[in-house]
C-alpha atoms as a PDB file:
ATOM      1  CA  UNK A   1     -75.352  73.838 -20.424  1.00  0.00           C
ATOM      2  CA  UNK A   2     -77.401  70.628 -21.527  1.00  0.00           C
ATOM      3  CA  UNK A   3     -79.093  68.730 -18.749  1.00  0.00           C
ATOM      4  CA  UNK A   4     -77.851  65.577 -16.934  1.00  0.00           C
ATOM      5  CA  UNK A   5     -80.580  62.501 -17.469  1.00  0.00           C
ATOM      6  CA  UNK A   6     -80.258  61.606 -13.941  1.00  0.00           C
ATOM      7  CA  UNK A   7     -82.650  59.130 -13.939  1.00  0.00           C
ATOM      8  CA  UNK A   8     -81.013  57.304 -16.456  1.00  0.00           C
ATOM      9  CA  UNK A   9     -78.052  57.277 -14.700  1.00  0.00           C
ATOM     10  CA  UNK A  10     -79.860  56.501 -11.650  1.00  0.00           C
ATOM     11  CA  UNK A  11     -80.911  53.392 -13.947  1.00  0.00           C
ATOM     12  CA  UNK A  12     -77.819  51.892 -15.177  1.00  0.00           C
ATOM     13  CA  UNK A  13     -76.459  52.222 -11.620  1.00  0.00           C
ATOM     14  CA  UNK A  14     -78.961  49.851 -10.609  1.00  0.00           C
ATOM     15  CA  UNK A  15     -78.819  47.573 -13.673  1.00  0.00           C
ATOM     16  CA  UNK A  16     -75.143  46.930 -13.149  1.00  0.00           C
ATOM     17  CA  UNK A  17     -75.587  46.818  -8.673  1.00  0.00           C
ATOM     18  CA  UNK A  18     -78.212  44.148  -9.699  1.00  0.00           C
ATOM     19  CA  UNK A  19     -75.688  42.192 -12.464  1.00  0.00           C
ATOM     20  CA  UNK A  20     -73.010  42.221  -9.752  1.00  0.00           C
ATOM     21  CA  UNK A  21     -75.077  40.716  -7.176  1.00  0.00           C
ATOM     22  CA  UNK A  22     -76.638  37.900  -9.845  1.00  0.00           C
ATOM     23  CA  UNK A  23     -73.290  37.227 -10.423  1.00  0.00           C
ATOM     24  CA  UNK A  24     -72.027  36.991  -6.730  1.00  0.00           C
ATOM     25  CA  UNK A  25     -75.110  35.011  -6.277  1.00  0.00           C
ATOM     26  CA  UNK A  26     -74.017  32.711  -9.308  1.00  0.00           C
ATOM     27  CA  UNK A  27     -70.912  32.000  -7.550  1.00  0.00           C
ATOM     28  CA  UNK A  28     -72.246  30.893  -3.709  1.00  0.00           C
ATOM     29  CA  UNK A  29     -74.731  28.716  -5.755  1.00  0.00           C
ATOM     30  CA  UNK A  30     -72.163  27.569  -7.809  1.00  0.00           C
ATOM     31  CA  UNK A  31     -69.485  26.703  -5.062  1.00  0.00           C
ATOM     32  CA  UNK A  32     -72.098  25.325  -2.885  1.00  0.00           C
ATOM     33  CA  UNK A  33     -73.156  23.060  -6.141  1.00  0.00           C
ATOM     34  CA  UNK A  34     -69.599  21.374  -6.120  1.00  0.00           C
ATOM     35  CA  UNK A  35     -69.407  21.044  -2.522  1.00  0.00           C
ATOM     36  CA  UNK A  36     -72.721  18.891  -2.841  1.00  0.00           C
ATOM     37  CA  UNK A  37     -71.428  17.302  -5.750  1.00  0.00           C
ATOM     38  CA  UNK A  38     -68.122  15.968  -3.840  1.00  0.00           C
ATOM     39  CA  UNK A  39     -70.153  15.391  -0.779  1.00  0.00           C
ATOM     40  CA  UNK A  40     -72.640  12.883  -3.553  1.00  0.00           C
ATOM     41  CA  UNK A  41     -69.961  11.208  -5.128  1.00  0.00           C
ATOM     42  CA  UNK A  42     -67.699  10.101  -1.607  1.00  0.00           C
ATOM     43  CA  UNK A  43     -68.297   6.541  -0.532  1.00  0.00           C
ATOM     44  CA  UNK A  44     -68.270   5.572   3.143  1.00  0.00           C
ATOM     45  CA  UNK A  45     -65.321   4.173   4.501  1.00  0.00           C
ATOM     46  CA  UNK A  46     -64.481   0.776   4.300  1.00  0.00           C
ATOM     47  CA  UNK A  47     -62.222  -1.467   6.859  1.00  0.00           C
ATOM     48  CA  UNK A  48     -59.584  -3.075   5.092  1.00  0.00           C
ATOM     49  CA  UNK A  49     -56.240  -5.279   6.040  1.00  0.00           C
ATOM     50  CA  UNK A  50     -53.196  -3.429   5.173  1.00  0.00           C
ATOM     51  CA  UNK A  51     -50.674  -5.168   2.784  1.00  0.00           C
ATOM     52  CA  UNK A  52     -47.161  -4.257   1.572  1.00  0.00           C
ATOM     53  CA  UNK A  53     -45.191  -4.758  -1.178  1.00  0.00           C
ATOM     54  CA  UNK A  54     -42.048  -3.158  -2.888  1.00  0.00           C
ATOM     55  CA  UNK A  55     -41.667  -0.989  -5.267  1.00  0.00           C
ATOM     56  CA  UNK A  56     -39.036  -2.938  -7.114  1.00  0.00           C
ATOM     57  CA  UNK A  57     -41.711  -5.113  -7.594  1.00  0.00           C
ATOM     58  CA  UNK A  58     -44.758  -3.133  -8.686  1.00  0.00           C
ATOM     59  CA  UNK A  59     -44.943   0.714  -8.838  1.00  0.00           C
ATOM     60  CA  UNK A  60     -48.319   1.224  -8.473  1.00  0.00           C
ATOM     61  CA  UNK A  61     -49.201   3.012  -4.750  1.00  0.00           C
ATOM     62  CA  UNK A  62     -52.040   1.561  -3.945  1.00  0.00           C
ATOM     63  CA  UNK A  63     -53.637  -1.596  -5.508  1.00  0.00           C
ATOM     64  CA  UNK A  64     -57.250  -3.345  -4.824  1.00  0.00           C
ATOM     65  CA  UNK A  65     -58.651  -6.754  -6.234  1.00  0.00           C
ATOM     66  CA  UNK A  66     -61.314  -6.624  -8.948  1.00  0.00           C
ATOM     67  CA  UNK A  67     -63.831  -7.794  -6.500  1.00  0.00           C
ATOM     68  CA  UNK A  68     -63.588  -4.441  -4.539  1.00  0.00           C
ATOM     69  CA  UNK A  69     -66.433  -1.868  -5.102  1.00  0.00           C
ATOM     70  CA  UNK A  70     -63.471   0.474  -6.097  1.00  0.00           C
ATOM     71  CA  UNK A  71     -62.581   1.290 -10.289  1.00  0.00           C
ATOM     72  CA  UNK A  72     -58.802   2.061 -11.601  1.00  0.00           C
ATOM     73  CA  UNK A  73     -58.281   5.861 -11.465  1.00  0.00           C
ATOM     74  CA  UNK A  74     -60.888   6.211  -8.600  1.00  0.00           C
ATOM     75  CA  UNK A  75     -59.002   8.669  -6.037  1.00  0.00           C
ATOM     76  CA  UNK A  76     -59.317   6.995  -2.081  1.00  0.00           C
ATOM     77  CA  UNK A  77     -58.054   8.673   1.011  1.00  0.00           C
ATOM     78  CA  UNK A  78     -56.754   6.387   3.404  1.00  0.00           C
ATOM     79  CA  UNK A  79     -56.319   6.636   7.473  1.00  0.00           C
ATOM     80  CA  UNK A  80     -55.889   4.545  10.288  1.00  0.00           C
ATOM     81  CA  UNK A  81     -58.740   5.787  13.268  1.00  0.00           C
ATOM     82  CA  UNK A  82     -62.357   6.372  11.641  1.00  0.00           C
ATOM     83  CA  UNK A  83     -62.526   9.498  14.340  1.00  0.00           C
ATOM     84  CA  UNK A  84     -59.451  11.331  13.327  1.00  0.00           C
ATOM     85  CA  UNK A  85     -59.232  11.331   9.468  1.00  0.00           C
ATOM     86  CA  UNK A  86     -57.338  14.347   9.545  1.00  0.00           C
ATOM     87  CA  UNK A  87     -54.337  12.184  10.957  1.00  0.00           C
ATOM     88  CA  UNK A  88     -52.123  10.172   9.092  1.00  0.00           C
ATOM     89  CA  UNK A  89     -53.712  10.160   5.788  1.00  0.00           C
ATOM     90  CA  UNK A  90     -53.292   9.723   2.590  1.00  0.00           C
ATOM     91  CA  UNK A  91     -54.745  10.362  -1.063  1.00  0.00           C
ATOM     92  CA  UNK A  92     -53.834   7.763  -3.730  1.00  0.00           C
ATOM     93  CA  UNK A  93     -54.937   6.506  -7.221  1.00  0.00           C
ATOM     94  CA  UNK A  94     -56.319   3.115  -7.187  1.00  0.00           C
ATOM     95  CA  UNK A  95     -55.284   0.358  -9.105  1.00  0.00           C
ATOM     96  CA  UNK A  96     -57.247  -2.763  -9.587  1.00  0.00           C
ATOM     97  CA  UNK A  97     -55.092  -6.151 -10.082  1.00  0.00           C
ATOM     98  CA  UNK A  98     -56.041  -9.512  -8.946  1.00  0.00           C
ATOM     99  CA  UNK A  99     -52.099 -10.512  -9.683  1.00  0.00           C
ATOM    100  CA  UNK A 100     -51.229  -9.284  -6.139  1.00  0.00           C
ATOM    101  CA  UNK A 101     -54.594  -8.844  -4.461  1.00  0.00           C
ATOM    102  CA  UNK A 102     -56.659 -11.438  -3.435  1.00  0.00           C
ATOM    103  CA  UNK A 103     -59.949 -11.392  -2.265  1.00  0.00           C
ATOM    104  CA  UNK A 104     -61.865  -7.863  -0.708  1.00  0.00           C
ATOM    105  CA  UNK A 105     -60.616  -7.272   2.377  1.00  0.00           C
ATOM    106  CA  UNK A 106     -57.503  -6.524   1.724  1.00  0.00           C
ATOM    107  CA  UNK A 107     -55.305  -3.429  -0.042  1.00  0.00           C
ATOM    108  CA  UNK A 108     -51.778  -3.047  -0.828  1.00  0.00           C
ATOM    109  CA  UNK A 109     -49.298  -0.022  -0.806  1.00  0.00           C
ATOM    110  CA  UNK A 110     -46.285   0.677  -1.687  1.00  0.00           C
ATOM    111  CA  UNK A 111     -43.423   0.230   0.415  1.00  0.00           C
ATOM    112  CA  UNK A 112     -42.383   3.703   0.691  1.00  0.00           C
ATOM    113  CA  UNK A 113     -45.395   5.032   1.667  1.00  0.00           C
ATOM    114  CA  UNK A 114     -45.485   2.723   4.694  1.00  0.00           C
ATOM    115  CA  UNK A 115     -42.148   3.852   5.525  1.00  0.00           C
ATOM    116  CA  UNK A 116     -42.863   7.277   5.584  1.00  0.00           C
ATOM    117  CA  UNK A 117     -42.876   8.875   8.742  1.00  0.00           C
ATOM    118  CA  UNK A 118     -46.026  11.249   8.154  1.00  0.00           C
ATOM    119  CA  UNK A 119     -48.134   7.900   7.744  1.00  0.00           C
ATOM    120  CA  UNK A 120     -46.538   5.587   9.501  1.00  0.00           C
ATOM    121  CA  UNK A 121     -48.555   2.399   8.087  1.00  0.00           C
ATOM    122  CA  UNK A 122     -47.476  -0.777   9.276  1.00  0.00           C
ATOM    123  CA  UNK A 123     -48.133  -4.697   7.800  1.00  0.00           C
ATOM    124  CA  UNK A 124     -51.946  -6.541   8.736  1.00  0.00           C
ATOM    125  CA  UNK A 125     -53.040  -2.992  10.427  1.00  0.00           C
ATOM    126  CA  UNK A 126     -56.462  -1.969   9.788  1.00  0.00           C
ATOM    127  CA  UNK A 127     -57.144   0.722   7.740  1.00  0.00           C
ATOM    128  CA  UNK A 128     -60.542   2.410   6.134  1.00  0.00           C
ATOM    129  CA  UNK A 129     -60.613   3.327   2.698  1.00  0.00           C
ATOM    130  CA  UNK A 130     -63.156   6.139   1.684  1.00  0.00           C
ATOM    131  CA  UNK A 131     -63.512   7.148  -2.481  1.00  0.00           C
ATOM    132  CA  UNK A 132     -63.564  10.461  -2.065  1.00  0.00           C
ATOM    133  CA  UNK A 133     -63.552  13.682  -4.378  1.00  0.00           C
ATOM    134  CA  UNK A 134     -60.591  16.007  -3.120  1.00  0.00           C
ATOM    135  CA  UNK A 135     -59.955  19.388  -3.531  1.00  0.00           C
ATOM    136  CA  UNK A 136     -56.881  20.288  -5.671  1.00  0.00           C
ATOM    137  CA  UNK A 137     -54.775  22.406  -3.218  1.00  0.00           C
ATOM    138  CA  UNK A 138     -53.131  25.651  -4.141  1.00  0.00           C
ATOM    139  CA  UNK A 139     -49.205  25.146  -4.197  1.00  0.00           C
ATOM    140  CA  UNK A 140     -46.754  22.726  -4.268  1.00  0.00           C
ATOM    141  CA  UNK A 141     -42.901  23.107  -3.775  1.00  0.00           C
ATOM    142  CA  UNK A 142     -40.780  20.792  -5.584  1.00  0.00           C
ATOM    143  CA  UNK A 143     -36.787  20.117  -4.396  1.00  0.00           C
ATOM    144  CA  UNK A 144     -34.165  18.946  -6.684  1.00  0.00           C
ATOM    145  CA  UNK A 145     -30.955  18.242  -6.293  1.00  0.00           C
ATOM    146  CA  UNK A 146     -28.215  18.036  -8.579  1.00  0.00           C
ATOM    147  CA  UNK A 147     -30.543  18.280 -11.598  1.00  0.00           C
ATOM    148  CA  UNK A 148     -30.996  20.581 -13.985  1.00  0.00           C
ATOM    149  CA  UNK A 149     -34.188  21.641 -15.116  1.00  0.00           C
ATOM    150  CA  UNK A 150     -34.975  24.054 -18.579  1.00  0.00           C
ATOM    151  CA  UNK A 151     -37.956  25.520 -18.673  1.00  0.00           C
ATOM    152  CA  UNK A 152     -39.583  23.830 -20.612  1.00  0.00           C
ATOM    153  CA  UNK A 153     -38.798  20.658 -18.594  1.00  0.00           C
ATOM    154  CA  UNK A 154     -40.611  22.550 -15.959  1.00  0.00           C
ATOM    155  CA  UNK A 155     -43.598  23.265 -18.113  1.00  0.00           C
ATOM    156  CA  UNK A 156     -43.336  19.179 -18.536  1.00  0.00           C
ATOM    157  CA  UNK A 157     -43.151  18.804 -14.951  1.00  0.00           C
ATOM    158  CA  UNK A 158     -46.316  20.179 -14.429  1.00  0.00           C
ATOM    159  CA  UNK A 159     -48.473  18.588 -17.337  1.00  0.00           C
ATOM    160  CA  UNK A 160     -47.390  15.601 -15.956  1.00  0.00           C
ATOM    161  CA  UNK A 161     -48.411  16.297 -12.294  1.00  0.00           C
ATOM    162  CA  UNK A 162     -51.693  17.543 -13.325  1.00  0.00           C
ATOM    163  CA  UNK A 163     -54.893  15.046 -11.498  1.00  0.00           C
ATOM    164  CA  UNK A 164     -52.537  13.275 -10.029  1.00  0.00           C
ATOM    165  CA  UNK A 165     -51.897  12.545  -6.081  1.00  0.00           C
ATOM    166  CA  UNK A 166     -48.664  13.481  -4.216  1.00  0.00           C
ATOM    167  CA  UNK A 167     -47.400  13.090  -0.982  1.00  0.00           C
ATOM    168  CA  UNK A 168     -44.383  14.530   1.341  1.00  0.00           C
ATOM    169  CA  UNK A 169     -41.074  13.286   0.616  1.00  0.00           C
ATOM    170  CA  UNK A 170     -42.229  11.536  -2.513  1.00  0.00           C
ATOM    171  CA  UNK A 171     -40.027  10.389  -5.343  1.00  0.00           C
ATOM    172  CA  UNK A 172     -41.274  12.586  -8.694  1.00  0.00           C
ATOM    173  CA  UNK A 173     -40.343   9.864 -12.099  1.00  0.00           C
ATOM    174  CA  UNK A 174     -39.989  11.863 -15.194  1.00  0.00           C
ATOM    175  CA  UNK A 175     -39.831  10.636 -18.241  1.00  0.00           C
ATOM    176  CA  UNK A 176     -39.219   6.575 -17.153  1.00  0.00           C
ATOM    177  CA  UNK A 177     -35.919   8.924 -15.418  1.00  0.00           C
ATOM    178  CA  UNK A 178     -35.657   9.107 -11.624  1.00  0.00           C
ATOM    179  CA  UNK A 179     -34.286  12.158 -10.677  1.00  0.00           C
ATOM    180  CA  UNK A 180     -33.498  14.343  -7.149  1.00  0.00           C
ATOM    181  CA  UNK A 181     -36.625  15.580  -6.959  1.00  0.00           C
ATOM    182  CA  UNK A 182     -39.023  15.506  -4.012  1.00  0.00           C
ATOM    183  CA  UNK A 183     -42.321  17.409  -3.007  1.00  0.00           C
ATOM    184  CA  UNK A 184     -40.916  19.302  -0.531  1.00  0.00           C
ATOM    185  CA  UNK A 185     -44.325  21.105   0.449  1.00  0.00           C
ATOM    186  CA  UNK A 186     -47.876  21.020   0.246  1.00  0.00           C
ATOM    187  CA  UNK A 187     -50.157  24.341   0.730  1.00  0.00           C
ATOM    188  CA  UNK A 188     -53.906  24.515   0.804  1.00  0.00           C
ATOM    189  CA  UNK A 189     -55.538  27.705   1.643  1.00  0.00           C
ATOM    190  CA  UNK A 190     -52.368  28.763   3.961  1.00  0.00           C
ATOM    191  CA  UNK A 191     -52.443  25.548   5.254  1.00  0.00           C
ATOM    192  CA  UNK A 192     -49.350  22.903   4.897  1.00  0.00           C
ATOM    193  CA  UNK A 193     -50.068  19.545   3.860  1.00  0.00           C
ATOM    194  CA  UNK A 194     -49.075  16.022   4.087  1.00  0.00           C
ATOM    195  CA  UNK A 195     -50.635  15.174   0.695  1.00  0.00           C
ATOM    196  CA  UNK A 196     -53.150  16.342  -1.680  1.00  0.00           C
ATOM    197  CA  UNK A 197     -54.242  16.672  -4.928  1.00  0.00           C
ATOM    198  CA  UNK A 198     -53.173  18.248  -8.362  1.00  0.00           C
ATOM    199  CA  UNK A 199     -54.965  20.112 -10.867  1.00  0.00           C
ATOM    200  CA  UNK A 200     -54.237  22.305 -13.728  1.00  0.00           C
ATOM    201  CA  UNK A 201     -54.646  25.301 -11.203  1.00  0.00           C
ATOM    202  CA  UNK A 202     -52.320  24.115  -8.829  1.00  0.00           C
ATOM    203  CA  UNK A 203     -48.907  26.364  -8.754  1.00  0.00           C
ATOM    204  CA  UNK A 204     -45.199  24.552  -8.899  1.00  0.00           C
ATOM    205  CA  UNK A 205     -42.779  26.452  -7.221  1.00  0.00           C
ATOM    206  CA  UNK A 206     -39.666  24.757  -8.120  1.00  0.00           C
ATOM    207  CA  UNK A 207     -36.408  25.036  -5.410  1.00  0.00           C
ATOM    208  CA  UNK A 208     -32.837  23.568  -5.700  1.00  0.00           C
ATOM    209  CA  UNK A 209     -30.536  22.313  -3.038  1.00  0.00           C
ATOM    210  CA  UNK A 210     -27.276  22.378  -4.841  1.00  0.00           C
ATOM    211  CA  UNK A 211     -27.569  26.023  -6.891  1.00  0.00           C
ATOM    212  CA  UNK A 212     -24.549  27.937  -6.669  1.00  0.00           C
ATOM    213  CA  UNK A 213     -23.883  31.037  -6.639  1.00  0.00           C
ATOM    214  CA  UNK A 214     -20.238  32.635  -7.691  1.00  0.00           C
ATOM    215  CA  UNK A 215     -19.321  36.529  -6.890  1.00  0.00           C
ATOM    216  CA  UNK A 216     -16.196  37.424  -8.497  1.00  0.00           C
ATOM    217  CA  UNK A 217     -14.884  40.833  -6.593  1.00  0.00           C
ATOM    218  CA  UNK A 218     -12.187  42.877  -8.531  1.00  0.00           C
ATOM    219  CA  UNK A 219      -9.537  43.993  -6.953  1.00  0.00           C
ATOM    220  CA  UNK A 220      -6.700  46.783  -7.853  1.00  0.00           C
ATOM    221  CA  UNK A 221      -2.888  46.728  -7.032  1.00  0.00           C
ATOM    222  CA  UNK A 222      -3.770  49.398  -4.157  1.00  0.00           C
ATOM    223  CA  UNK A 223      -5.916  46.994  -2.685  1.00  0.00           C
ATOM    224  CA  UNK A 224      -3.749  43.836  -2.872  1.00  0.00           C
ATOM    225  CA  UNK A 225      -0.312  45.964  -1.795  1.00  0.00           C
ATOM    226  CA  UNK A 226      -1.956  47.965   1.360  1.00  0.00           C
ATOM    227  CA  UNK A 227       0.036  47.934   4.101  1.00  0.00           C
ATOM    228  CA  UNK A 228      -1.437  47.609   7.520  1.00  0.00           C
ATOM    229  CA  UNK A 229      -1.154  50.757   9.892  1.00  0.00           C
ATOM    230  CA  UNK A 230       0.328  49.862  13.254  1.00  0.00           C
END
């Protein structure tokens, strides 16, 4: 019987207990890196008068005048009490117009995120707006209705979704095409949502309202003529 090198397998036992732990090391350093990062690149909130207007009129959700400290594209998370942020807020895409927006104390949203009843916002109320860097959360469910979807309009879907912000109850446009579908649910770390943001790891989960299902039973003469027994 030849011998066992044991201390050589002693030493590539330690080699690859020391590579794990560089790498687990790697990652902390890593996560804690992007945390900092976000943390860097947030603004502090500013106090702003709310302003409405409709979406027949201008798409865009939220919209700031050029004289704002804020950049097209920048991603701002809205709320009504500086104490509570986690209440009644909401992540949107800024767009900078002076068409609608005059002067920098003042930012308009769309009408039907006003009306929506996890945000409540209401015409002249105060609101802070904070830039902020979000975390892209983990799952989304998407409702339709009376729509069909192929898969690769799914695949679609979801390229079109990516770094974007969504909210409950919102209105998905496809294509310049409205259709019945809604974001149903929003999930981050086991955690539902009112809004949040999408990136290319996010997962769709897709779920309709109007799906049917048919079960066609066959039946034989003996079945159909039974008789019942008294």
């Amino acid at each position: 019987m030849p011998a066992l090198d044991i201390s050589t397998n002693n030493s590539e036992h330690s080699s690859s207990c020391k590579l794990g732990l560089s790498v687990s090391i790697l990652d902390k350093l890593g996560h804690l890196t992007q945390l900092m990062l976000r943390k860097m690149a947030e603004s502090n909130p500013k106090l702003f008068s709310l302003r409405v207007h409709q979406s027949t009129q201008n798409e865009n959700e939220i919209m700031v005048s050029e004289q704002s400290s804020f950049q097209t594209g920048d991603i701002v998370e809205i709320y009504k009490d500086l104490n509570s942020q986690s209440s009644s807020h909401v992540l949107l895409t800024v767009t900078v117009s002076d068409e609608m927006i005059k002067g920098t104390d003042s930012v308009s949203i769309v009408d039907t995120i006003c009306n929506n009843k996890h945000f409540n916002f209401k015409t002249f109320n105060q609101v802070y707006v904070k830039k902020v860097v979000p975390e892209p959360v983990d799952l989304i469910v998407l409702t339709c209705k009376d729509t069909y979807l192929s898969r690769s309009d799914m695949w679609r879907m979801k390229q079109h979704l990516e770094n974007k912000c969504i909210y409950i109850d919102k209105r998905v446009t496809f294509i310049d095409i409205i259709m019945q579908i809604t974001v149903s649910e929003i999930w981050l770390k086991g955690e539902s949502l009112a809004c949040g943001y999408i990136s290319n790891k996010t997962r769709i989960c897709f779920r309709s309202s109007s799906s049917v299902l048919h079960i066609f039973l066959q039946m034989s003469v003996e079945n159909v003529g039974v008789r019942q027994l008294r």
